[in-house]
PDB file of N, CA and C in Angstrom:
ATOM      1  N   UNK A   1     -11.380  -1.317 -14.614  1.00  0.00           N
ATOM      2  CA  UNK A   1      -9.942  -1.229 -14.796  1.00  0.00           C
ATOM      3  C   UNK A   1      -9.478   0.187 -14.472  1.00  0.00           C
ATOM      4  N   UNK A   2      -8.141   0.333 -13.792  1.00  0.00           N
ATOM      5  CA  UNK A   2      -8.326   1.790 -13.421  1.00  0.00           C
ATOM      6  C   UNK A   2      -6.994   2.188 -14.713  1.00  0.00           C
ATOM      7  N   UNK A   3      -7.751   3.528 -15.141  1.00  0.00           N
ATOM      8  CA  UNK A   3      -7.010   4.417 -15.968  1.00  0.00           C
ATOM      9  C   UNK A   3      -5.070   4.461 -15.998  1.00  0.00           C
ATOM     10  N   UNK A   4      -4.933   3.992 -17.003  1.00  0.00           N
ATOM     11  CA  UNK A   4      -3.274   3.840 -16.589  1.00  0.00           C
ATOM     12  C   UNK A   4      -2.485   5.349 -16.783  1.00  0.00           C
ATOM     13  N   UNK A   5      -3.403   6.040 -17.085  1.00  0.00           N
ATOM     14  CA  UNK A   5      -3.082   7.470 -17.396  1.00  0.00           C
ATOM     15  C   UNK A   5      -2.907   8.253 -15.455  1.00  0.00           C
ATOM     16  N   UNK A   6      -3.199   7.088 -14.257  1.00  0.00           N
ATOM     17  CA  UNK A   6      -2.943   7.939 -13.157  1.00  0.00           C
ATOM     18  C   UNK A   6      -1.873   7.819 -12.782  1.00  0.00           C
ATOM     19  N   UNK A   7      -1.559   8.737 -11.564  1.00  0.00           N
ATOM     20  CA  UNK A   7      -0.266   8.656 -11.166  1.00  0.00           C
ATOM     21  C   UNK A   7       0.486   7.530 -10.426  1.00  0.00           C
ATOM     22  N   UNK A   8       1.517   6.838 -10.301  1.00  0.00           N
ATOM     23  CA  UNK A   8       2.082   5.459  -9.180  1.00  0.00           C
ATOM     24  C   UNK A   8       1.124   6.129  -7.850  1.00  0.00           C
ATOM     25  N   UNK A   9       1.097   7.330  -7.332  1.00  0.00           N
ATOM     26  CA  UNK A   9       0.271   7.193  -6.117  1.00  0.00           C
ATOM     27  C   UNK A   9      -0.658   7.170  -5.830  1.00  0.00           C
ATOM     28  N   UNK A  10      -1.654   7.784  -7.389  1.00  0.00           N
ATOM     29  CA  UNK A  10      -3.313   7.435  -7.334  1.00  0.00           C
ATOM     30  C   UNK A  10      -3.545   6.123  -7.811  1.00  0.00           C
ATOM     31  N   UNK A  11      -2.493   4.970  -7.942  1.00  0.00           N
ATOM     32  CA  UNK A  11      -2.949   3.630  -8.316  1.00  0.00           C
ATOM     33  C   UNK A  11      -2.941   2.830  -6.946  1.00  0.00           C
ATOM     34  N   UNK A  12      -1.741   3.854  -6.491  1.00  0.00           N
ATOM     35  CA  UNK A  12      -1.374   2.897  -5.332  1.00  0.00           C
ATOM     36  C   UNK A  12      -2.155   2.937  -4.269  1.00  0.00           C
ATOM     37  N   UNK A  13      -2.908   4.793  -3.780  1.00  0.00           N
ATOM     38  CA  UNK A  13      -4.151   4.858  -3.226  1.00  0.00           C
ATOM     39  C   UNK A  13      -5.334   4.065  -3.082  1.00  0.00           C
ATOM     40  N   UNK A  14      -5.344   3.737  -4.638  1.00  0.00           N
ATOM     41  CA  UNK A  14      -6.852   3.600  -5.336  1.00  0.00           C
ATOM     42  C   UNK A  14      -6.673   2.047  -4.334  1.00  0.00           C
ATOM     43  N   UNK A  15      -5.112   1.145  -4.771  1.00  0.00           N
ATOM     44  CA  UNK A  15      -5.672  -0.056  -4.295  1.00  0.00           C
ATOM     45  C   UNK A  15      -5.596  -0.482  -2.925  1.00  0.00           C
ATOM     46  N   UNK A  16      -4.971   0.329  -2.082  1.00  0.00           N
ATOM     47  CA  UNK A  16      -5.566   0.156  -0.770  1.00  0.00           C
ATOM     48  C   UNK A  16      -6.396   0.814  -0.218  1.00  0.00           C
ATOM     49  N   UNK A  17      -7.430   1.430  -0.815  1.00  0.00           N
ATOM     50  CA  UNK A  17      -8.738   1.651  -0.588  1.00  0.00           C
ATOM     51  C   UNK A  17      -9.749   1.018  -0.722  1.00  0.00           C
ATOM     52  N   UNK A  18      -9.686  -0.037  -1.954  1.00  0.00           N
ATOM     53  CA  UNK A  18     -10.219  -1.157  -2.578  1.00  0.00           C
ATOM     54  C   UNK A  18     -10.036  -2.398  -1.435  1.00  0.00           C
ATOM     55  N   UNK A  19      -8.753  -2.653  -1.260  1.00  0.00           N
ATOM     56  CA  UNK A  19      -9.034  -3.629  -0.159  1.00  0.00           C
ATOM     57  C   UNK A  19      -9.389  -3.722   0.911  1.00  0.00           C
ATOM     58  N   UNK A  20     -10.839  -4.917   1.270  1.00  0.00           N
ATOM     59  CA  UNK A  20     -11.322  -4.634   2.072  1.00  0.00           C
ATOM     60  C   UNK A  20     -10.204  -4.926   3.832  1.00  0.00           C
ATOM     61  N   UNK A  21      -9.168  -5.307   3.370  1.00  0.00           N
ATOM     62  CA  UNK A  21      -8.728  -5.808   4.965  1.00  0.00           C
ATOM     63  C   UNK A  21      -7.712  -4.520   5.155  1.00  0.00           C
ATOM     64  N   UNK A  22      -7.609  -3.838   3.921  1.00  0.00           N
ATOM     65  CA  UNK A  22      -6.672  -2.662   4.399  1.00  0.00           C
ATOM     66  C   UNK A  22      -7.896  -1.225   4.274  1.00  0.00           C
ATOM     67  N   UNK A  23      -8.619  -1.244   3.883  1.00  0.00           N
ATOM     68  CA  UNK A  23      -9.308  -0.110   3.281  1.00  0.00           C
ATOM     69  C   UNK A  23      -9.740   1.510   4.398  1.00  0.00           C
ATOM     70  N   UNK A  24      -9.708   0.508   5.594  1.00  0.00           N
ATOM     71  CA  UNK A  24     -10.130   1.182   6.781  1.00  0.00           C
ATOM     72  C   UNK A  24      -8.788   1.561   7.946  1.00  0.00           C
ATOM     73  N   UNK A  25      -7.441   1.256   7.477  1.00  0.00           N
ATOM     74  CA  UNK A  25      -6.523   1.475   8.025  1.00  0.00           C
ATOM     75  C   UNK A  25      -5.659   2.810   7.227  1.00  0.00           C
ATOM     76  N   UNK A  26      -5.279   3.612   8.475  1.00  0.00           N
ATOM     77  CA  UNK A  26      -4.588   4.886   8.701  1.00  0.00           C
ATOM     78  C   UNK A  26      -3.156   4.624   7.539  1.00  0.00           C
ATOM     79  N   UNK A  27      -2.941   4.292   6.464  1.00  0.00           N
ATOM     80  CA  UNK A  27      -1.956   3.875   6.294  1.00  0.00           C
ATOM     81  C   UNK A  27      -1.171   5.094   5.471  1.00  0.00           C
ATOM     82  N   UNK A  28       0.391   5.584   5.309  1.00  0.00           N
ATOM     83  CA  UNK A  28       0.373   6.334   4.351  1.00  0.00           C
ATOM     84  C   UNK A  28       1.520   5.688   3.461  1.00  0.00           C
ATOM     85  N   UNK A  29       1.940   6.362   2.243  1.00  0.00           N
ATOM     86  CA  UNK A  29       2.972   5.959   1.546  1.00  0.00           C
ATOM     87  C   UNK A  29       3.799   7.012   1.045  1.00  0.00           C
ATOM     88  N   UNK A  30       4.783   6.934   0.856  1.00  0.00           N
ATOM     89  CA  UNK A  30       5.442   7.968  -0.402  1.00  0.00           C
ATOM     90  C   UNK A  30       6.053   6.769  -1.918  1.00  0.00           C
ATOM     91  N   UNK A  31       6.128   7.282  -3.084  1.00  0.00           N
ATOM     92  CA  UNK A  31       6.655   6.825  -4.124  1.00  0.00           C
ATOM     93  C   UNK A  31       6.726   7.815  -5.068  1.00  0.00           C
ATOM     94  N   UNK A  32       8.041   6.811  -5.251  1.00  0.00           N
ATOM     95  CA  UNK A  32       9.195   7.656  -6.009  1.00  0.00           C
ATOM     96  C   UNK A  32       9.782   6.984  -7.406  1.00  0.00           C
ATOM     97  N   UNK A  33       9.555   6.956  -8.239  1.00  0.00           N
ATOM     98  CA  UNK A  33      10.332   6.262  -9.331  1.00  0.00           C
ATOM     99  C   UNK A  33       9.760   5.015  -9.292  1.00  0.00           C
ATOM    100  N   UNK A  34       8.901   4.188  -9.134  1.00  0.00           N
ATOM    101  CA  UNK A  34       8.843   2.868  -8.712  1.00  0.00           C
ATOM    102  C   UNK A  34       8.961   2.113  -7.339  1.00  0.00           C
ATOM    103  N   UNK A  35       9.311   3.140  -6.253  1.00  0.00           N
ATOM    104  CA  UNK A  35      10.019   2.316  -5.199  1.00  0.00           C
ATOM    105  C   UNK A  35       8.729   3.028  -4.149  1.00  0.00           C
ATOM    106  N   UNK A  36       7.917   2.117  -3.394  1.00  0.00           N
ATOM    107  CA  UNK A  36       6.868   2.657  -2.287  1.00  0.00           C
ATOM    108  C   UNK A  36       7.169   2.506  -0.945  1.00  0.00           C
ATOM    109  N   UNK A  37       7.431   3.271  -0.057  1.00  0.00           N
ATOM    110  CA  UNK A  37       7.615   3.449   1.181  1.00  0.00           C
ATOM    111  C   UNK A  37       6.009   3.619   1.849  1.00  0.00           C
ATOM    112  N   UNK A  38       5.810   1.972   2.708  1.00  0.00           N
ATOM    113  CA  UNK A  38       5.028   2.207   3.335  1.00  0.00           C
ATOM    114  C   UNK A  38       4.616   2.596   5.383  1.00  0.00           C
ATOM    115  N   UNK A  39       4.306   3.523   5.887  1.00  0.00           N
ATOM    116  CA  UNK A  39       4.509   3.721   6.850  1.00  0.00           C
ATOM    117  C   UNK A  39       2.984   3.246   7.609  1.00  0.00           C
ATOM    118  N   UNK A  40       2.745   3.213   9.123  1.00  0.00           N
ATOM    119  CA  UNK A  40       1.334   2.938   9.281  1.00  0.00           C
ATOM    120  C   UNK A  40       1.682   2.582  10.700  1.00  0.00           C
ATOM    121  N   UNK A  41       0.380   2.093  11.273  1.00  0.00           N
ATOM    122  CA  UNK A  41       0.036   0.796  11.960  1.00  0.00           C
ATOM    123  C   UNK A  41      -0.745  -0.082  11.870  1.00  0.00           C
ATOM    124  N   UNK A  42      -1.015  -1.270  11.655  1.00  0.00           N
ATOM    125  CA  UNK A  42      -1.823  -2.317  11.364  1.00  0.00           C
ATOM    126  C   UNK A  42      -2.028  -3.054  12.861  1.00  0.00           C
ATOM    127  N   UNK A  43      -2.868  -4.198  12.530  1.00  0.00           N
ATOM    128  CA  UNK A  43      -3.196  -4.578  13.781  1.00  0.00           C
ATOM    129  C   UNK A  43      -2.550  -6.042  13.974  1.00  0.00           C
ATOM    130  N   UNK A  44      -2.193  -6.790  12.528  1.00  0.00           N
ATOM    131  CA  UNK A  44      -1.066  -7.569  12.402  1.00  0.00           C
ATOM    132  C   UNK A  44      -0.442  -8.012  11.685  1.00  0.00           C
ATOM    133  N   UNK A  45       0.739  -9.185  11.943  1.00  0.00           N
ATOM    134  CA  UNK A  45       1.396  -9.190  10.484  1.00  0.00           C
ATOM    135  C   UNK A  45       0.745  -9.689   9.201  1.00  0.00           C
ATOM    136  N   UNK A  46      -0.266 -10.379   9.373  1.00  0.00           N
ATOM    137  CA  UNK A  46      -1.023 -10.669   8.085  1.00  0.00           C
ATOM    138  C   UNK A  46      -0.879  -9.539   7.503  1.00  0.00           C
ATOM    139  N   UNK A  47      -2.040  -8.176   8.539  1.00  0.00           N
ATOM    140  CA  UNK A  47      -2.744  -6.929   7.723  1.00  0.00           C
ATOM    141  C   UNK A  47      -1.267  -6.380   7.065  1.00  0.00           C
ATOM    142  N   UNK A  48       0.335  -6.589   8.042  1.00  0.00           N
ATOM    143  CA  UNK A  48       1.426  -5.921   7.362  1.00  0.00           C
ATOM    144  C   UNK A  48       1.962  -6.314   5.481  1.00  0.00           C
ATOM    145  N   UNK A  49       1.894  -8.010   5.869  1.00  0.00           N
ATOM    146  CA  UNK A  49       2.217  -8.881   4.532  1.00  0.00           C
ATOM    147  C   UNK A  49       1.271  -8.257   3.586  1.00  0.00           C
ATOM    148  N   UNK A  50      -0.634  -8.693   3.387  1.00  0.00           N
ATOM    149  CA  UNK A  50      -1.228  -7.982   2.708  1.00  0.00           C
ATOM    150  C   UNK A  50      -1.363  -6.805   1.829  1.00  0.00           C
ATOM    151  N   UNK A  51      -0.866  -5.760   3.053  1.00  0.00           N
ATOM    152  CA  UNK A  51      -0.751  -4.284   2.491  1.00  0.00           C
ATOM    153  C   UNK A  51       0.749  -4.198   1.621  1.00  0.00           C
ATOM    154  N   UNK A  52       1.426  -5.391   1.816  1.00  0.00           N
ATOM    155  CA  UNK A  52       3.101  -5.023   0.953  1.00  0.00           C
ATOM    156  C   UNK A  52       2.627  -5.757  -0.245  1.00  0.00           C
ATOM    157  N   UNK A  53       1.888  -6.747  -0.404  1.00  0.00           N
ATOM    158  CA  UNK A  53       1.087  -7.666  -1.229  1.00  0.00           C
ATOM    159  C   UNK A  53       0.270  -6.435  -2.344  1.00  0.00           C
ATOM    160  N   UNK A  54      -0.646  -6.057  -1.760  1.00  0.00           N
ATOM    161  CA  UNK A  54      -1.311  -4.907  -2.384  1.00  0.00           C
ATOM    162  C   UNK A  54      -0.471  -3.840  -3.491  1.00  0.00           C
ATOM    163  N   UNK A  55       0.125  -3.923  -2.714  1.00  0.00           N
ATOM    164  CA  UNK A  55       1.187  -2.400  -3.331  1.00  0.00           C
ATOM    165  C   UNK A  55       2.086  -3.290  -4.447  1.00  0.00           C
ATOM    166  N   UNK A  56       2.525  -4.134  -3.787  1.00  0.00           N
ATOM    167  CA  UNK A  56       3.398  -5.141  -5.172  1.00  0.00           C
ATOM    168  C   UNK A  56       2.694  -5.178  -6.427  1.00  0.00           C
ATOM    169  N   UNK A  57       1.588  -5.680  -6.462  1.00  0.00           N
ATOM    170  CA  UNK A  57       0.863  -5.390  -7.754  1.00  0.00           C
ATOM    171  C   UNK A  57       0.317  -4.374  -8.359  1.00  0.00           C
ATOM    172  N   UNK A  58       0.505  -3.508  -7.887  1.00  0.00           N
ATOM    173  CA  UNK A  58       0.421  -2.097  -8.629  1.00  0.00           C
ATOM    174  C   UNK A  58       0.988  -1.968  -9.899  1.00  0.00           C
ATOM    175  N   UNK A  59       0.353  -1.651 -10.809  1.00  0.00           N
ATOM    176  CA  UNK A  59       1.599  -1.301 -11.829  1.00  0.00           C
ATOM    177  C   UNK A  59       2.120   0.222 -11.788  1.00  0.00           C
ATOM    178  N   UNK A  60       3.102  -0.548 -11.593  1.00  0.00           N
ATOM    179  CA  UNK A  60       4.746   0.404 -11.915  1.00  0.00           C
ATOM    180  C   UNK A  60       5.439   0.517 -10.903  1.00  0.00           C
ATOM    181  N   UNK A  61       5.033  -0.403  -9.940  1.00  0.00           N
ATOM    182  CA  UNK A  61       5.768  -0.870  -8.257  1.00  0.00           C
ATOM    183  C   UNK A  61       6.989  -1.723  -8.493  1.00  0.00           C
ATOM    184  N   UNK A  62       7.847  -1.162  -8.667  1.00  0.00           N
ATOM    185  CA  UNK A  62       9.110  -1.741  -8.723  1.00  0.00           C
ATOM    186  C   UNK A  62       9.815  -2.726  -7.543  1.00  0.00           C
ATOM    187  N   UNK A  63       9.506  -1.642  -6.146  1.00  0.00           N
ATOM    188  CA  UNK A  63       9.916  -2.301  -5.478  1.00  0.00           C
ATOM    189  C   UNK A  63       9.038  -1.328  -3.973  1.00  0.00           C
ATOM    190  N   UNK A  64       8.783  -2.405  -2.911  1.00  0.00           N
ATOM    191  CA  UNK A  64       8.068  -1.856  -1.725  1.00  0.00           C
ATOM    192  C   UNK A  64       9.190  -1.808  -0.485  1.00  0.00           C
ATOM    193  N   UNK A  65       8.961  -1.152   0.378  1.00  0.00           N
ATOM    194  CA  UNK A  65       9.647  -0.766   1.277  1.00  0.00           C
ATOM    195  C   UNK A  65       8.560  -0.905   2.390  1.00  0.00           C
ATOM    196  N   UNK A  66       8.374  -1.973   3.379  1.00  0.00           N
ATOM    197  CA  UNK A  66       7.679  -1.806   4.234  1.00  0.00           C
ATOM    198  C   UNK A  66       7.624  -1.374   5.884  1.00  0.00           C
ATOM    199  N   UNK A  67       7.524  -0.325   6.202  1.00  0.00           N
ATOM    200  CA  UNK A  67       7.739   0.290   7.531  1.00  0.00           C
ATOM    201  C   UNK A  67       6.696   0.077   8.524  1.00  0.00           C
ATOM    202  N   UNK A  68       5.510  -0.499   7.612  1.00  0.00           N
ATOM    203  CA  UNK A  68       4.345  -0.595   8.740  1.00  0.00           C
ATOM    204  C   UNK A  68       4.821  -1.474  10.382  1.00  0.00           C
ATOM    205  N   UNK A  69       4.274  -0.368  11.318  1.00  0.00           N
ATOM    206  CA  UNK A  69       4.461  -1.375  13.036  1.00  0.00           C
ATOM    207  C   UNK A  69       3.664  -2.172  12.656  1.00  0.00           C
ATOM    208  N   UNK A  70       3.122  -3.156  13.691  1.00  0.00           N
ATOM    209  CA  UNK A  70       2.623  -3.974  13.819  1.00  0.00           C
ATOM    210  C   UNK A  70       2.149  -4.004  15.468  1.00  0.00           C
ATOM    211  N   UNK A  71       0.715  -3.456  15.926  1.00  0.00           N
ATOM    212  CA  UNK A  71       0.492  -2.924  17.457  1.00  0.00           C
ATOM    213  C   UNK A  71      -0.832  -3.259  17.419  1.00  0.00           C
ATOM    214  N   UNK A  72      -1.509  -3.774  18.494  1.00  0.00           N
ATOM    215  CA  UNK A  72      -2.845  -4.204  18.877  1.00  0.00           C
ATOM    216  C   UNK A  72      -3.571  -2.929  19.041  1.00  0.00           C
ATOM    217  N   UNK A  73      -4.486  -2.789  18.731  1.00  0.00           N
ATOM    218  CA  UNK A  73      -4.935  -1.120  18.335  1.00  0.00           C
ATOM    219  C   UNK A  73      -6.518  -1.780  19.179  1.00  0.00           C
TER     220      UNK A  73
END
């Protein structure tokens, strides 16, 4: 269980590092109050849905903002 004593961005780190379909992608974020801005490229919209999926369950993810492209890499 991860420590609820970390920050919204070391939870939010922690869990797309953990997943294995995002774990290996360039991805970054900012969060602010609850609200995660995610930026990146993925290789498609699954990996895009997933990674907004991921971050939704974070606790204390209020709300996601997803910017990831979507580009054949």
């Amino acid at each position: 269980m991860i420590d609820q004593e970390l920050s919204l961005s070391e939870r939010v780190s922690h869990a797309l590092r953990r997943d294995p379909c995002l774990a290996r992608r360039d991805l970054q974020f900012e969060s602010l109050e609850g609200m995660v801005k995610l930026t990146g490229v993925v290789q498609s919209y699954y990996q895009k849905q997933m990674a907004q999926e991921v971050i939704r369950r974070v606790d204390g993810v209020e709300r996601v903002e997803n910017d990831l492209e979507v580009a054949a890499l």
